[in-house]
C-alpha atoms as a PDB file:
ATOM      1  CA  UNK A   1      97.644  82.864 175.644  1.00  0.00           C
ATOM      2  CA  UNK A   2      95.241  81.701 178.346  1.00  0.00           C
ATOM      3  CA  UNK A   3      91.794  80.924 176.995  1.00  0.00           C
ATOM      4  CA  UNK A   4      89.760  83.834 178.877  1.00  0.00           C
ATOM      5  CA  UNK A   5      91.655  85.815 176.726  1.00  0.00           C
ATOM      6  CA  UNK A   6      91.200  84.747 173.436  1.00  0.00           C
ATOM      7  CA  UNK A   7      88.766  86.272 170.889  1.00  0.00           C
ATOM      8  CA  UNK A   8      86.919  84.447 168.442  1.00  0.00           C
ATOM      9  CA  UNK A   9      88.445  84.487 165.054  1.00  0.00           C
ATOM     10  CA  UNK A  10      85.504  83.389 163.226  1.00  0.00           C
ATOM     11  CA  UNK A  11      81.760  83.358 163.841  1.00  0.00           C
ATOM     12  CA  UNK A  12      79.792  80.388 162.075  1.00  0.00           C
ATOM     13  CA  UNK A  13      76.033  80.985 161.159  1.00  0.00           C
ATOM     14  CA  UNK A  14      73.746  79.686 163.908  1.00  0.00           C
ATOM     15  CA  UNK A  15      70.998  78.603 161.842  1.00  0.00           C
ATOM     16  CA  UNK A  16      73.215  75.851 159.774  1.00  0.00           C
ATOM     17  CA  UNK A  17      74.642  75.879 156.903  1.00  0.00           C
ATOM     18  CA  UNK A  18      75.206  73.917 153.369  1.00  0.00           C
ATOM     19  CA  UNK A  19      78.333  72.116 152.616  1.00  0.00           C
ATOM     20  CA  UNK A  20      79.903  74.826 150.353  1.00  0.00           C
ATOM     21  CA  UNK A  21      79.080  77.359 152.854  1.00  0.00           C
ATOM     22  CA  UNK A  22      80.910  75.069 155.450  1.00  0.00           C
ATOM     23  CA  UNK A  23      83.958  74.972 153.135  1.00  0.00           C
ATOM     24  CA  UNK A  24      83.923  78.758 152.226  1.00  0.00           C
ATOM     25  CA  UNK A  25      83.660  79.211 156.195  1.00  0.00           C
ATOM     26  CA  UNK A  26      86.630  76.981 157.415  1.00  0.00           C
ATOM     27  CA  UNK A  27      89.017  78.382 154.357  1.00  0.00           C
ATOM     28  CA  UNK A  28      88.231  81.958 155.426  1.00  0.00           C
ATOM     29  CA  UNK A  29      88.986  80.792 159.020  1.00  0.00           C
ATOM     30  CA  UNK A  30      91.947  78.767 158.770  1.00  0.00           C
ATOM     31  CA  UNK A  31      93.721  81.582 156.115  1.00  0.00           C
ATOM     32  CA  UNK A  32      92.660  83.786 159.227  1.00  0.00           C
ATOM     33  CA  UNK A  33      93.467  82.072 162.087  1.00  0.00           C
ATOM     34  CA  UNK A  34      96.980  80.770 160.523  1.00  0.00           C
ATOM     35  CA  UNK A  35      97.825  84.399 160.021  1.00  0.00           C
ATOM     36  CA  UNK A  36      96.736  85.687 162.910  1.00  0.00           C
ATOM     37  CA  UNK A  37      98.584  83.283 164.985  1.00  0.00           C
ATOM     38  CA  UNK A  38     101.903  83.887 162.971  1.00  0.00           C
ATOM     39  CA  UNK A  39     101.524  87.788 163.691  1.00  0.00           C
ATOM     40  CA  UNK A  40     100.337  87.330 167.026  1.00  0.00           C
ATOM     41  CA  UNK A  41     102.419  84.543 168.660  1.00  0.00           C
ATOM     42  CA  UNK A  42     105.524  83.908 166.524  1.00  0.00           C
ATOM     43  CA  UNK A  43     107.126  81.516 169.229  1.00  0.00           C
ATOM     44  CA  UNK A  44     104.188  78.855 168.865  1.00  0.00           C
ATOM     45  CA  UNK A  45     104.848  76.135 166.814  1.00  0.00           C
ATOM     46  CA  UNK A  46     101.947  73.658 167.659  1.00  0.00           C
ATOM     47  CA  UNK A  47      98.611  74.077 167.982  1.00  0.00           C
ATOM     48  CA  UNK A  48      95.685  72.006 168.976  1.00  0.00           C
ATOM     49  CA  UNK A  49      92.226  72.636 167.242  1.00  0.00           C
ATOM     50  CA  UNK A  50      89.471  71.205 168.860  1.00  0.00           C
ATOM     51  CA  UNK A  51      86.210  70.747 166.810  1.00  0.00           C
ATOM     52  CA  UNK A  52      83.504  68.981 165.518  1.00  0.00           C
ATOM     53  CA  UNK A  53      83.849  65.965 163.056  1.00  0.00           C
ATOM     54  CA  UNK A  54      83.135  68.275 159.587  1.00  0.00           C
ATOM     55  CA  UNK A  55      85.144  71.050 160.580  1.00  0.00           C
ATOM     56  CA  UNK A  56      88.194  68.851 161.626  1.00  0.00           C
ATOM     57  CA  UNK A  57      87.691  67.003 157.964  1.00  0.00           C
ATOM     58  CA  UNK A  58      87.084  70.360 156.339  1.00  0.00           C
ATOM     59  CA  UNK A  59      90.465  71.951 158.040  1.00  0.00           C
ATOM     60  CA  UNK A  60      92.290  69.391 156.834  1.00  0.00           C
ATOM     61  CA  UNK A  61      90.991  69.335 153.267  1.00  0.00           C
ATOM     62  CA  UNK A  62      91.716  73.382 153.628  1.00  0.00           C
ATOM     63  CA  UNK A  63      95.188  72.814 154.729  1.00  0.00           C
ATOM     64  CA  UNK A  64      96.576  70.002 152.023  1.00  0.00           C
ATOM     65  CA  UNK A  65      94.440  71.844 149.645  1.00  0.00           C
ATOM     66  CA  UNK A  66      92.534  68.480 148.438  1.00  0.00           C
ATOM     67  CA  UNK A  67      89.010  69.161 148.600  1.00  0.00           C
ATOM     68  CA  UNK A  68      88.292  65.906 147.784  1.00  0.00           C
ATOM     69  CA  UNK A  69      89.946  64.585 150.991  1.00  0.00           C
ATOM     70  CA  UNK A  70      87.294  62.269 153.200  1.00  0.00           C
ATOM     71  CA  UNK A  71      88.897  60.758 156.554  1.00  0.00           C
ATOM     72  CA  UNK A  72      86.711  59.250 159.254  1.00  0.00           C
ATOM     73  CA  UNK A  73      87.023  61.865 161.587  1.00  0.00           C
ATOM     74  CA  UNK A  74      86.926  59.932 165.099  1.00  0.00           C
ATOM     75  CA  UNK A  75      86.262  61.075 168.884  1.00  0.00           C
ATOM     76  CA  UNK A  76      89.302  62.613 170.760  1.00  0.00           C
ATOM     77  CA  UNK A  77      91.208  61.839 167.236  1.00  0.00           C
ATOM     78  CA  UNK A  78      94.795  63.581 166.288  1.00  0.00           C
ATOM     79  CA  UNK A  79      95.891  64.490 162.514  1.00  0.00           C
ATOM     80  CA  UNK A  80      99.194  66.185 162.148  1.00  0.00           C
ATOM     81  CA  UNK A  81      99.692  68.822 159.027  1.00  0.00           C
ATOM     82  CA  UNK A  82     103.101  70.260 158.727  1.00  0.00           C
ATOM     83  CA  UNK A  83     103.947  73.648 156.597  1.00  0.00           C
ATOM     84  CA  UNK A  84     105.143  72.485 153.332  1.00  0.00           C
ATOM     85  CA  UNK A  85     109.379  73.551 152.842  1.00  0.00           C
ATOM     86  CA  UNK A  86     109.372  74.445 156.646  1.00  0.00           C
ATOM     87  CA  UNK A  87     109.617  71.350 158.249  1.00  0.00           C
ATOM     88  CA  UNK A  88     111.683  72.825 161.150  1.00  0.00           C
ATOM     89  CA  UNK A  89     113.099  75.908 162.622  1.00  0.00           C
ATOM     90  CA  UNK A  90     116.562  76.289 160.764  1.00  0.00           C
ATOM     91  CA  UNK A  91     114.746  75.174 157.973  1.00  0.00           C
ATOM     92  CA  UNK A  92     112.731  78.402 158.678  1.00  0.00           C
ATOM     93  CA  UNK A  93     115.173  80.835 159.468  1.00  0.00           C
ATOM     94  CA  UNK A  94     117.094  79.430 156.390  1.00  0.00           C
ATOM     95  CA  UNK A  95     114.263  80.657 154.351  1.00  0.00           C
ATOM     96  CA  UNK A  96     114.515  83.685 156.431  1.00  0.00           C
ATOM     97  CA  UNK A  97     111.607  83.603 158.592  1.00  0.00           C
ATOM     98  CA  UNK A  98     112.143  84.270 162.199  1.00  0.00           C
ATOM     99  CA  UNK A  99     110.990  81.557 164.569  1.00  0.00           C
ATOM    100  CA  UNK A 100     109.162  80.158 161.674  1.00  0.00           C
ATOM    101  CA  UNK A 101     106.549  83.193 161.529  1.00  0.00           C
ATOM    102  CA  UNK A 102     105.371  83.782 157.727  1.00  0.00           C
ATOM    103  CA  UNK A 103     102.851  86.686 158.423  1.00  0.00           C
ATOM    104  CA  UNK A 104     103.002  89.438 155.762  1.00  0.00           C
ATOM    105  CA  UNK A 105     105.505  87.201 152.912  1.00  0.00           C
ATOM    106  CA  UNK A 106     103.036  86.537 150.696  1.00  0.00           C
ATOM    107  CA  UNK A 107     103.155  82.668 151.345  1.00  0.00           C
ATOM    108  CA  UNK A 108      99.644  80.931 151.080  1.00  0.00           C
ATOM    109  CA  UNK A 109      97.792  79.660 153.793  1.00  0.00           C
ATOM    110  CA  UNK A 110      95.875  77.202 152.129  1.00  0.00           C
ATOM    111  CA  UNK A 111      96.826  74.228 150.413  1.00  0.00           C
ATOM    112  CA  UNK A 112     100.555  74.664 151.801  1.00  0.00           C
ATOM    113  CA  UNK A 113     100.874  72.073 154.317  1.00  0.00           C
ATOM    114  CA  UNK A 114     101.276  67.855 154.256  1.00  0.00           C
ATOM    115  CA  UNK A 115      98.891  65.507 156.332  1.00  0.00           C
ATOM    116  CA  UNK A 116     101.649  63.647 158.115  1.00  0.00           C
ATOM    117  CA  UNK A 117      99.103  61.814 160.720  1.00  0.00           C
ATOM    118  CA  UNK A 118      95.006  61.824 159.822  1.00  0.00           C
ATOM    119  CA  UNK A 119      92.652  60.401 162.732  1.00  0.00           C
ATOM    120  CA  UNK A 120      95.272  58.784 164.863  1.00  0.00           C
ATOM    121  CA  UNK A 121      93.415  57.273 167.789  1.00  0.00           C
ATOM    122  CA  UNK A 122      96.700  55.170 168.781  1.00  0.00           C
ATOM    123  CA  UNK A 123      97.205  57.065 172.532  1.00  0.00           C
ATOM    124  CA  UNK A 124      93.763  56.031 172.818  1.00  0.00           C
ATOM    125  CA  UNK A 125      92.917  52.780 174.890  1.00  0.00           C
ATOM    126  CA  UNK A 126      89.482  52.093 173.442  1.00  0.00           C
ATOM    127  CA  UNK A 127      90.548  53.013 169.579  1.00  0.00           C
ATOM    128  CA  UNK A 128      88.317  54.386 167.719  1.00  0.00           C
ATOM    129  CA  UNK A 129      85.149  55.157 169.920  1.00  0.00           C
ATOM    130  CA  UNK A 130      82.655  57.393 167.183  1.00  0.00           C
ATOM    131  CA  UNK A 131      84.089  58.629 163.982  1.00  0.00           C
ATOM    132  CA  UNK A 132      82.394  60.396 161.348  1.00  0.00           C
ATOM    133  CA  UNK A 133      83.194  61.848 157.596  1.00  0.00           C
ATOM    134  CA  UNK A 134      81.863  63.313 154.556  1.00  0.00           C
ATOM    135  CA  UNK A 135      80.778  60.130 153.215  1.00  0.00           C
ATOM    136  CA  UNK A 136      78.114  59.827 155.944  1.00  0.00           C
ATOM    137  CA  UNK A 137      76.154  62.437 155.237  1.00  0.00           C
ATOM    138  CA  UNK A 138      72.410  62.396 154.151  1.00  0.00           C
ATOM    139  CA  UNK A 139      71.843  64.084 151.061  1.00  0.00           C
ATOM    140  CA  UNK A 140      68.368  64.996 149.196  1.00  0.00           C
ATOM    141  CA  UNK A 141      68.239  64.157 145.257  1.00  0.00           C
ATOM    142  CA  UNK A 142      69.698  67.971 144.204  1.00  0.00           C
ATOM    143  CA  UNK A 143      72.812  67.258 147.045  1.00  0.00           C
ATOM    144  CA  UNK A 144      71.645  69.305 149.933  1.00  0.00           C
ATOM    145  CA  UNK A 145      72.162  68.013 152.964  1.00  0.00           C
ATOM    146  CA  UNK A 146      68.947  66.394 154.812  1.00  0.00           C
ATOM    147  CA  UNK A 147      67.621  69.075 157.074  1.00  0.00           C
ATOM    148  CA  UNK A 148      67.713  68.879 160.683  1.00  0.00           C
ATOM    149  CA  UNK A 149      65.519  71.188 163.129  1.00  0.00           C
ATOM    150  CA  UNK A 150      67.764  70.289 165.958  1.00  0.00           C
ATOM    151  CA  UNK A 151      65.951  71.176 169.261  1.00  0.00           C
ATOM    152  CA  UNK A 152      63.017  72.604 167.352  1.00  0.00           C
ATOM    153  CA  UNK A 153      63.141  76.001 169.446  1.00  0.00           C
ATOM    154  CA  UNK A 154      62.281  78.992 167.477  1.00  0.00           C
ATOM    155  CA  UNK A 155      65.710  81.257 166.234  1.00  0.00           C
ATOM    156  CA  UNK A 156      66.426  84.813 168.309  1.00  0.00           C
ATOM    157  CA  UNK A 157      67.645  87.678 166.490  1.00  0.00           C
ATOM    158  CA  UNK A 158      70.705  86.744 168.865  1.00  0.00           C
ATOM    159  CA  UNK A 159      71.246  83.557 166.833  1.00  0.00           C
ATOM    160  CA  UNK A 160      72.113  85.391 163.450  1.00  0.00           C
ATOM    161  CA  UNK A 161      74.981  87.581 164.848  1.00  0.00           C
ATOM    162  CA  UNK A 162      77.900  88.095 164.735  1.00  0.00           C
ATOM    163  CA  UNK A 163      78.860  85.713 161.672  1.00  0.00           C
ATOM    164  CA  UNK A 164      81.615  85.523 159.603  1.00  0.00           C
ATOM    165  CA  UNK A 165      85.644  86.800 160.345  1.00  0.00           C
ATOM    166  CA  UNK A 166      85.592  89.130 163.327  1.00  0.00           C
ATOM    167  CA  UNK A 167      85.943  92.712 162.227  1.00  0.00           C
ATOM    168  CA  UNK A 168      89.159  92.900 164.889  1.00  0.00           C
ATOM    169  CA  UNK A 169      90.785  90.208 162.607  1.00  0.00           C
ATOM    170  CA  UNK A 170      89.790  91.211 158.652  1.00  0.00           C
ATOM    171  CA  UNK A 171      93.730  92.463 158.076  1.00  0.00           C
ATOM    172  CA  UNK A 172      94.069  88.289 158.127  1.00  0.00           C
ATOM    173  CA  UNK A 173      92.093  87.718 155.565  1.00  0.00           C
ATOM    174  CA  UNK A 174      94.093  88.083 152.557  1.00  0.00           C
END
């Protein structure tokens, strides 16, 4: 797949959002996105998601299923999750999946998968460079997060949509 085609699987709000809307957003994404690459491209078995600090720390509490799951989340960082029971091909077709592709069994998305590396910075020269988690956030007295007005410009109706799962992808969902 080369990037000027892809479609965005999921849209995130563009005027923020709260920590449990974060979480609710990245579980409806990753139980999408898993799916959608396992119907779409059942010959990949690697990917490589590319995000910012919370959403790599919330994917990976979404994957293992451990909400409670805080790693420092460093710059240019690698974690490794691998599908739980399906740790390789003929362990895949064993179970009677071809080429490892689970779309349409039944088996869950989230919570099904082992964090065999979190925040490995070891191919990198420097180390760790910037790294950020849960733990560092800024919370008011009744636990929302501190505010931010970013770049103080004034929202567009163009900021508010599309957000949420892309209608082209909702039979991912469940």
């Amino acid at each position: 797949m080369q990037l000027a085609e892809y479609a965005p699987t999921y849209f995130p709000n563009r005027r923020g959002e709260t920590v449990p809307e974060l979480a609710a957003r990245i579980d409806g994404f990753v139980r999408a996105f898993v799916r959608r690459v396992e119907a779409e491209r059942p010959d990949v078995r690697t990917l490589l998601i590319v995000s910012h600090a919370a959403c790599v720390v919330q994917i990976g509490r979404a994957l293992v299923g451990d909400y409670a799951l805080d790693f420092p989340a460093a710059t240019a960082s690698l974690s490794l999750y691998r599908r739980k029971g399906l740790g390789s091909l003929s362990a895949a077709r064993a179970h009677g999946h071809v080429d490892g592709a689970l779309f349409g069994t039944g088996k869950p998305v989230l919570g099904d998968w082992d964090a065999v590396i979190l925040n490995s910075v070891d191919h990198l020269s420097g180390g760790v460079q910037h790294s950020w988690g849960f733990a560092n956030l800024d919370l008011l007295p009744n636990g929302d997060v501190v505010f931010d007005k970013g770049d103080g410009r004034e929202f567009v109706e163009a900021d508010l949509l599309p957000v949420g799962l892309a209608k082209e992808f909702e039979i991912y969902a469940n």
